[in-house]
C-alpha atoms as a PDB file:
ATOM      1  CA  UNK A   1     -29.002  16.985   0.898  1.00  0.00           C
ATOM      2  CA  UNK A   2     -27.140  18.062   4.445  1.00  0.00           C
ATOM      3  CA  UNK A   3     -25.556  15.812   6.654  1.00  0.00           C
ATOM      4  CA  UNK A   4     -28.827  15.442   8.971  1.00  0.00           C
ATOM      5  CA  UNK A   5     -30.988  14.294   6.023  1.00  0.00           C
ATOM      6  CA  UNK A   6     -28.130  12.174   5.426  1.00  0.00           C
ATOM      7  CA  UNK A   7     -27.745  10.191   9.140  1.00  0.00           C
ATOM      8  CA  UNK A   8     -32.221  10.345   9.502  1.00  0.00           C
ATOM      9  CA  UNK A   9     -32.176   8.397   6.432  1.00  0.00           C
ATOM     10  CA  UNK A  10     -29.646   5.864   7.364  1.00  0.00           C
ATOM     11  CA  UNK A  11     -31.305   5.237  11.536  1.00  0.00           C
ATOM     12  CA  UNK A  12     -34.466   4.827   9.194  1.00  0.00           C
ATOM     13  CA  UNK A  13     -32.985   2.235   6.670  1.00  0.00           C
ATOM     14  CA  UNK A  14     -31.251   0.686   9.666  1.00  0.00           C
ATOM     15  CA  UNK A  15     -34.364  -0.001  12.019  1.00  0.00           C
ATOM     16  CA  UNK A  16     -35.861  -1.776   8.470  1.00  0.00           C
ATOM     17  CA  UNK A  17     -32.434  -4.418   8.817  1.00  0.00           C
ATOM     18  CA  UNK A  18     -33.134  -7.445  11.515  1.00  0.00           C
ATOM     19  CA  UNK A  19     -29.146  -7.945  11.487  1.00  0.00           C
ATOM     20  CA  UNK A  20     -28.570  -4.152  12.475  1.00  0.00           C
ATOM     21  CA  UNK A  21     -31.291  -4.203  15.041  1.00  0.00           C
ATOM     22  CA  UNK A  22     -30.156  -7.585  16.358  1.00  0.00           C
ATOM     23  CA  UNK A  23     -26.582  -6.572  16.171  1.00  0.00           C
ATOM     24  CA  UNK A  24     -27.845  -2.967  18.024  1.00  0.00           C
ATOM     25  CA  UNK A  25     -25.636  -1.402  14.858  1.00  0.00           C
ATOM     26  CA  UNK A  26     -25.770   2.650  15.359  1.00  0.00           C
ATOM     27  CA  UNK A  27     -24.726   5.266  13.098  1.00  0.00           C
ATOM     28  CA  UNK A  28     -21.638   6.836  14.249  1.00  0.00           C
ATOM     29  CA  UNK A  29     -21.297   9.920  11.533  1.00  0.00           C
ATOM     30  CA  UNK A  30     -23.356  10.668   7.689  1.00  0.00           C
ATOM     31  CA  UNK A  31     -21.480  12.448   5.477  1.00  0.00           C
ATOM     32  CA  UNK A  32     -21.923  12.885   1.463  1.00  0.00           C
ATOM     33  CA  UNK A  33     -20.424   9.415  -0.131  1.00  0.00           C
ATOM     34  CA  UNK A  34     -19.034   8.401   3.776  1.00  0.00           C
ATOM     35  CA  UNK A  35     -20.905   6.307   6.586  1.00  0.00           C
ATOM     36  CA  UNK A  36     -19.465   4.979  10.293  1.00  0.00           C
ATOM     37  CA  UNK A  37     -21.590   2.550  11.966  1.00  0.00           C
ATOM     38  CA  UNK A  38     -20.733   0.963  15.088  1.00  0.00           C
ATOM     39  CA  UNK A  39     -21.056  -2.503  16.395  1.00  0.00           C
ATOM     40  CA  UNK A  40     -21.424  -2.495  20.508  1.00  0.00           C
ATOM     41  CA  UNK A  41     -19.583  -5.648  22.066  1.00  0.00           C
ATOM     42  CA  UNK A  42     -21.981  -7.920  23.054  1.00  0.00           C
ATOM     43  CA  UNK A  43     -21.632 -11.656  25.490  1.00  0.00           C
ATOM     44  CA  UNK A  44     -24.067 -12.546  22.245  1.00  0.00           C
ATOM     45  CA  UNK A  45     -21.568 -12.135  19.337  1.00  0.00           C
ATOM     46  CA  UNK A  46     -18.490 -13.829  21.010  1.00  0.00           C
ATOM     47  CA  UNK A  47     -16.958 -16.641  18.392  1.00  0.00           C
ATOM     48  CA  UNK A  48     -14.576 -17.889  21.129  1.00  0.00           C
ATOM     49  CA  UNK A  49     -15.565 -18.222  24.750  1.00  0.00           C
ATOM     50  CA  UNK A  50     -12.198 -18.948  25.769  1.00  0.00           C
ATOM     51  CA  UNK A  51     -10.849 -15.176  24.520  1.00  0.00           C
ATOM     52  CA  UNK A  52     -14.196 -13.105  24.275  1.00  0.00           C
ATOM     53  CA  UNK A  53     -12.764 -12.145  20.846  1.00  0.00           C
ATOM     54  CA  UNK A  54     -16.016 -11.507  18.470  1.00  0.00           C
ATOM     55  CA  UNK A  55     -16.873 -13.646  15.677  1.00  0.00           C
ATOM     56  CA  UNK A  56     -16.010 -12.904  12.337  1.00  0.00           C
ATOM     57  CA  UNK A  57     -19.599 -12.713  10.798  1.00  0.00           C
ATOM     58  CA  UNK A  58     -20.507 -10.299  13.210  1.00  0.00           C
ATOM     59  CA  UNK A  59     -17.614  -8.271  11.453  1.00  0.00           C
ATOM     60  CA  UNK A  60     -18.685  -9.153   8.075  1.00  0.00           C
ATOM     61  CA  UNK A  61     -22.428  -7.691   9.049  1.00  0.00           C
ATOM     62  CA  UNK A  62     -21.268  -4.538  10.345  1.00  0.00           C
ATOM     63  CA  UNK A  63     -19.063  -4.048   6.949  1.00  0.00           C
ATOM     64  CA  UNK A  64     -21.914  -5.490   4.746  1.00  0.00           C
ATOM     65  CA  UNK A  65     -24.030  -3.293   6.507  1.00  0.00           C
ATOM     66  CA  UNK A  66     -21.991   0.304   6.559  1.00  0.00           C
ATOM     67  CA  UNK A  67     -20.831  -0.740   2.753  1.00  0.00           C
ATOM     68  CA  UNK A  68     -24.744  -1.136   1.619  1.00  0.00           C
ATOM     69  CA  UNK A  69     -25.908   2.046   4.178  1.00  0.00           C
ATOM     70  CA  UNK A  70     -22.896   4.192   2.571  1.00  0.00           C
ATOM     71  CA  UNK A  71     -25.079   4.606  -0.392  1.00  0.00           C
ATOM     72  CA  UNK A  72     -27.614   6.349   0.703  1.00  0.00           C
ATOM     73  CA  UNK A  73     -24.924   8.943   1.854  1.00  0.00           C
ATOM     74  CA  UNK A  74     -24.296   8.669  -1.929  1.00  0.00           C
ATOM     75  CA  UNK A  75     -27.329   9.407  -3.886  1.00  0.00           C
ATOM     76  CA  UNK A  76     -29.439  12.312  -3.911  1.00  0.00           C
ATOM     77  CA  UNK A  77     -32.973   9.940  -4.284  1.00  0.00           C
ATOM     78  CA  UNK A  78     -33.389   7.016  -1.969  1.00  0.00           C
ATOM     79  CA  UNK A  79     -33.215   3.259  -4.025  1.00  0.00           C
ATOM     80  CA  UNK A  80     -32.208  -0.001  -2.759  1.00  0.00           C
ATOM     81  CA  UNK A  81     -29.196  -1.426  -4.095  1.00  0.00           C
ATOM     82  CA  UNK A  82     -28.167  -5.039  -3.604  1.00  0.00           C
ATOM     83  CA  UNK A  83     -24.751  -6.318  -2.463  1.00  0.00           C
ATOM     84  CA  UNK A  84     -23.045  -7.999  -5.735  1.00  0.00           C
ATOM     85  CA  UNK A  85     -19.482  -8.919  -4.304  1.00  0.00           C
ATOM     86  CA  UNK A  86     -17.984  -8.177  -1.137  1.00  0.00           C
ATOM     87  CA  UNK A  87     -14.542  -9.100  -0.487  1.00  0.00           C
ATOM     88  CA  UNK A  88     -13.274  -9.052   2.992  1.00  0.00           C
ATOM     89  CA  UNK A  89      -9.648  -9.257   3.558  1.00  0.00           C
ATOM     90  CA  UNK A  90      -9.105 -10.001   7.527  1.00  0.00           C
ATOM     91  CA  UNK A  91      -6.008  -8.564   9.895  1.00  0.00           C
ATOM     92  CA  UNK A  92      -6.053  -8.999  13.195  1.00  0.00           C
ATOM     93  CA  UNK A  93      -9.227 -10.222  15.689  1.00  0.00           C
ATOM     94  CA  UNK A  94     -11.151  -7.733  17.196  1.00  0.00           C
ATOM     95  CA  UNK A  95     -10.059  -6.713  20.817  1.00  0.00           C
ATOM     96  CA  UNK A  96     -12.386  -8.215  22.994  1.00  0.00           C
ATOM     97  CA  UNK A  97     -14.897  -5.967  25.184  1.00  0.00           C
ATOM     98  CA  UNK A  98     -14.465  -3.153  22.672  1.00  0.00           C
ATOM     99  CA  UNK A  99     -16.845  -1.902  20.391  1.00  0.00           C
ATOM    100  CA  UNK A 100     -15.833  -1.830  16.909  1.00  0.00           C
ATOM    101  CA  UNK A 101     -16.436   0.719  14.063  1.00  0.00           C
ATOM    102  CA  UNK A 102     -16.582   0.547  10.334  1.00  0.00           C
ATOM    103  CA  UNK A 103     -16.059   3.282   7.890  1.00  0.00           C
ATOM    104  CA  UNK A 104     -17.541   3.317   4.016  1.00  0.00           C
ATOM    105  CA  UNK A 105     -17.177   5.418   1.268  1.00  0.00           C
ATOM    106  CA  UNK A 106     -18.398   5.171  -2.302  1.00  0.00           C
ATOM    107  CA  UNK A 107     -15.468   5.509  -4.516  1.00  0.00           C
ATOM    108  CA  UNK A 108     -17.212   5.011  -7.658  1.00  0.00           C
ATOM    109  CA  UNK A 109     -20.791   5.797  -8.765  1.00  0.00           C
ATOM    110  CA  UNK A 110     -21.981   4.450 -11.901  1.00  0.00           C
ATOM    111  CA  UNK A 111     -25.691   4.581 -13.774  1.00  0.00           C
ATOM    112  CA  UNK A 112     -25.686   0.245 -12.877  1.00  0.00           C
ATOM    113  CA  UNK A 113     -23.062  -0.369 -10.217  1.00  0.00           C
ATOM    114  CA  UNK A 114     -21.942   1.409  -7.157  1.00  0.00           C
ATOM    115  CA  UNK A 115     -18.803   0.607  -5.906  1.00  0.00           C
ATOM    116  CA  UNK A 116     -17.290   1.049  -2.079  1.00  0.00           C
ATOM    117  CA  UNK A 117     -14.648   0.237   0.586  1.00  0.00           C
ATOM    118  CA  UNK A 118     -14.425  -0.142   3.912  1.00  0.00           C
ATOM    119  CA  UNK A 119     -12.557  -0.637   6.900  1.00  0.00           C
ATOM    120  CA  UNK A 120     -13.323  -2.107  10.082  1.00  0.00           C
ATOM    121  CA  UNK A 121     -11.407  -1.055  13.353  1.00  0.00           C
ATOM    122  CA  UNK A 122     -11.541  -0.322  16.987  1.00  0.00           C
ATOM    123  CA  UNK A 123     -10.645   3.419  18.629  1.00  0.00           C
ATOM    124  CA  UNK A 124      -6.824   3.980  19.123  1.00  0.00           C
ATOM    125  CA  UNK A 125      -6.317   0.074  17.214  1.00  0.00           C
ATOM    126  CA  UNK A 126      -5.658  -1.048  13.832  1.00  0.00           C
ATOM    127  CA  UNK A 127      -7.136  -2.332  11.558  1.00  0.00           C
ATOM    128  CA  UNK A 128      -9.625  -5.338  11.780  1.00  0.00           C
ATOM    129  CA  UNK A 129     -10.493  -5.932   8.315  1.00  0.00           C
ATOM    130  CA  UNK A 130     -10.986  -4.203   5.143  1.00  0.00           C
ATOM    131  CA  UNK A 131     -13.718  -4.907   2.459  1.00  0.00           C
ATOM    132  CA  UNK A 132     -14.608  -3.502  -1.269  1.00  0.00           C
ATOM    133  CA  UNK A 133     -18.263  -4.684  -2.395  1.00  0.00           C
ATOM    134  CA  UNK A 134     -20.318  -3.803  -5.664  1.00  0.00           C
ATOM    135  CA  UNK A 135     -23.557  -2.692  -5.566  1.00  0.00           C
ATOM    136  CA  UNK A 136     -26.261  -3.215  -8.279  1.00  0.00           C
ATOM    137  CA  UNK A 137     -28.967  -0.017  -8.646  1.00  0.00           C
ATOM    138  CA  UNK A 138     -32.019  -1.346  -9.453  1.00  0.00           C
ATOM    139  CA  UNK A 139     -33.125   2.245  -9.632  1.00  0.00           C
ATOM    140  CA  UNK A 140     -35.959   3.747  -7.342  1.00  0.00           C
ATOM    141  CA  UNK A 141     -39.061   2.792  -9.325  1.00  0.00           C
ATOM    142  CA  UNK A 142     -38.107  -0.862  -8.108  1.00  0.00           C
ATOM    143  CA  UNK A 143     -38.430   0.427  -4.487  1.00  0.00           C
ATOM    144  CA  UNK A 144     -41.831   0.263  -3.202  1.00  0.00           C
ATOM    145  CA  UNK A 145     -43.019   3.718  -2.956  1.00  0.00           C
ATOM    146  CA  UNK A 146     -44.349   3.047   0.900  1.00  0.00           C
ATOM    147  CA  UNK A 147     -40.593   1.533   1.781  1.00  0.00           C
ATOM    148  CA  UNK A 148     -39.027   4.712   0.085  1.00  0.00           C
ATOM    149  CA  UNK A 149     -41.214   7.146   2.361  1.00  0.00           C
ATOM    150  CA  UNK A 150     -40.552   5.113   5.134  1.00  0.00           C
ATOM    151  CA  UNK A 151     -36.453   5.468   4.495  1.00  0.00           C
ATOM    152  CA  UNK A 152     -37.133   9.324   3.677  1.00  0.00           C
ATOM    153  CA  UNK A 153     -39.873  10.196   5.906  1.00  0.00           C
ATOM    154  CA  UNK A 154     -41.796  11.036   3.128  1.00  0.00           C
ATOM    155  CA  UNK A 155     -39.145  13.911   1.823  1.00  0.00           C
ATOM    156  CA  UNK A 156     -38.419  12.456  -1.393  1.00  0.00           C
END
């Protein structure tokens, strides 16, 4: 699978997620076992009026998100995997009017459990947060065959 295959499948699997649409997530670069979404700054996902700095679940989406989407970077056949565990270790709040990016890779890829990290920053900044999460295959058979075509436009 090229790079292409890899990014069409991820806008797909994104347009299926009401938090990525809401959030107006966008894929950034697809690459075998690596993913970069990024989360526009928006007057809607401000947790502090007073500094414009965004809220932290807004964060955790975009890394839940990129950390879920890396997968299908990952795997040669398109199945849904479940988040097990994430564990999100903050740094520093996002600067405020900025957009802000997180990269994914899968690390680990296992015949149950996928595992990834992932950091969250903003261009020419450090680090926002950082994030590991499991992943449980539940294997594409368990995919409805009609959501799988819709993810792979039919090429898998």
């Amino acid at each position: 699978m090229n790079d292409q295959i890899r990014l069409d499948r991820v806008v797909r699997f994104l347009e299926t997620l009401n938090q990525a649409r809401e959030l107006d997530l966008s894929v950034t670069e697809a690459r075998e076992g690596s993913l970069t979404l990024c989360l526009p700054y928006s007057d809607r996902i401000i947790g502090n009026p007073d500094t414009g700095v965004i809220h932290g679940g807004a964060i955790t989406t975009l890394m839940d998100t990129t950390s879920g989407s890396v997968i299908l970077c990952a795997l040669e056949e398109f199945e849904l995997c479940p988040t097990l565990d994430l564990r999100v270790d903050y740094m520093r709040p996002a600067v405020p009017h900025k957009p802000v990016y997180a990269r994914a890779e899968t690390y680990k890829v296992t015949r149950n459990i996928i595992f990834t990290r992932c950091e969250a920053y903003q261009e020419g900044g450090e680090t926002i947060a950082n994030c590991v999460g499991t992943f449980m295959r539940i294997g594409k058979e368990a995919t409805p065959k009609h959501y799988r075509d819709r993810i792979t436009g039919g090429d898998a």
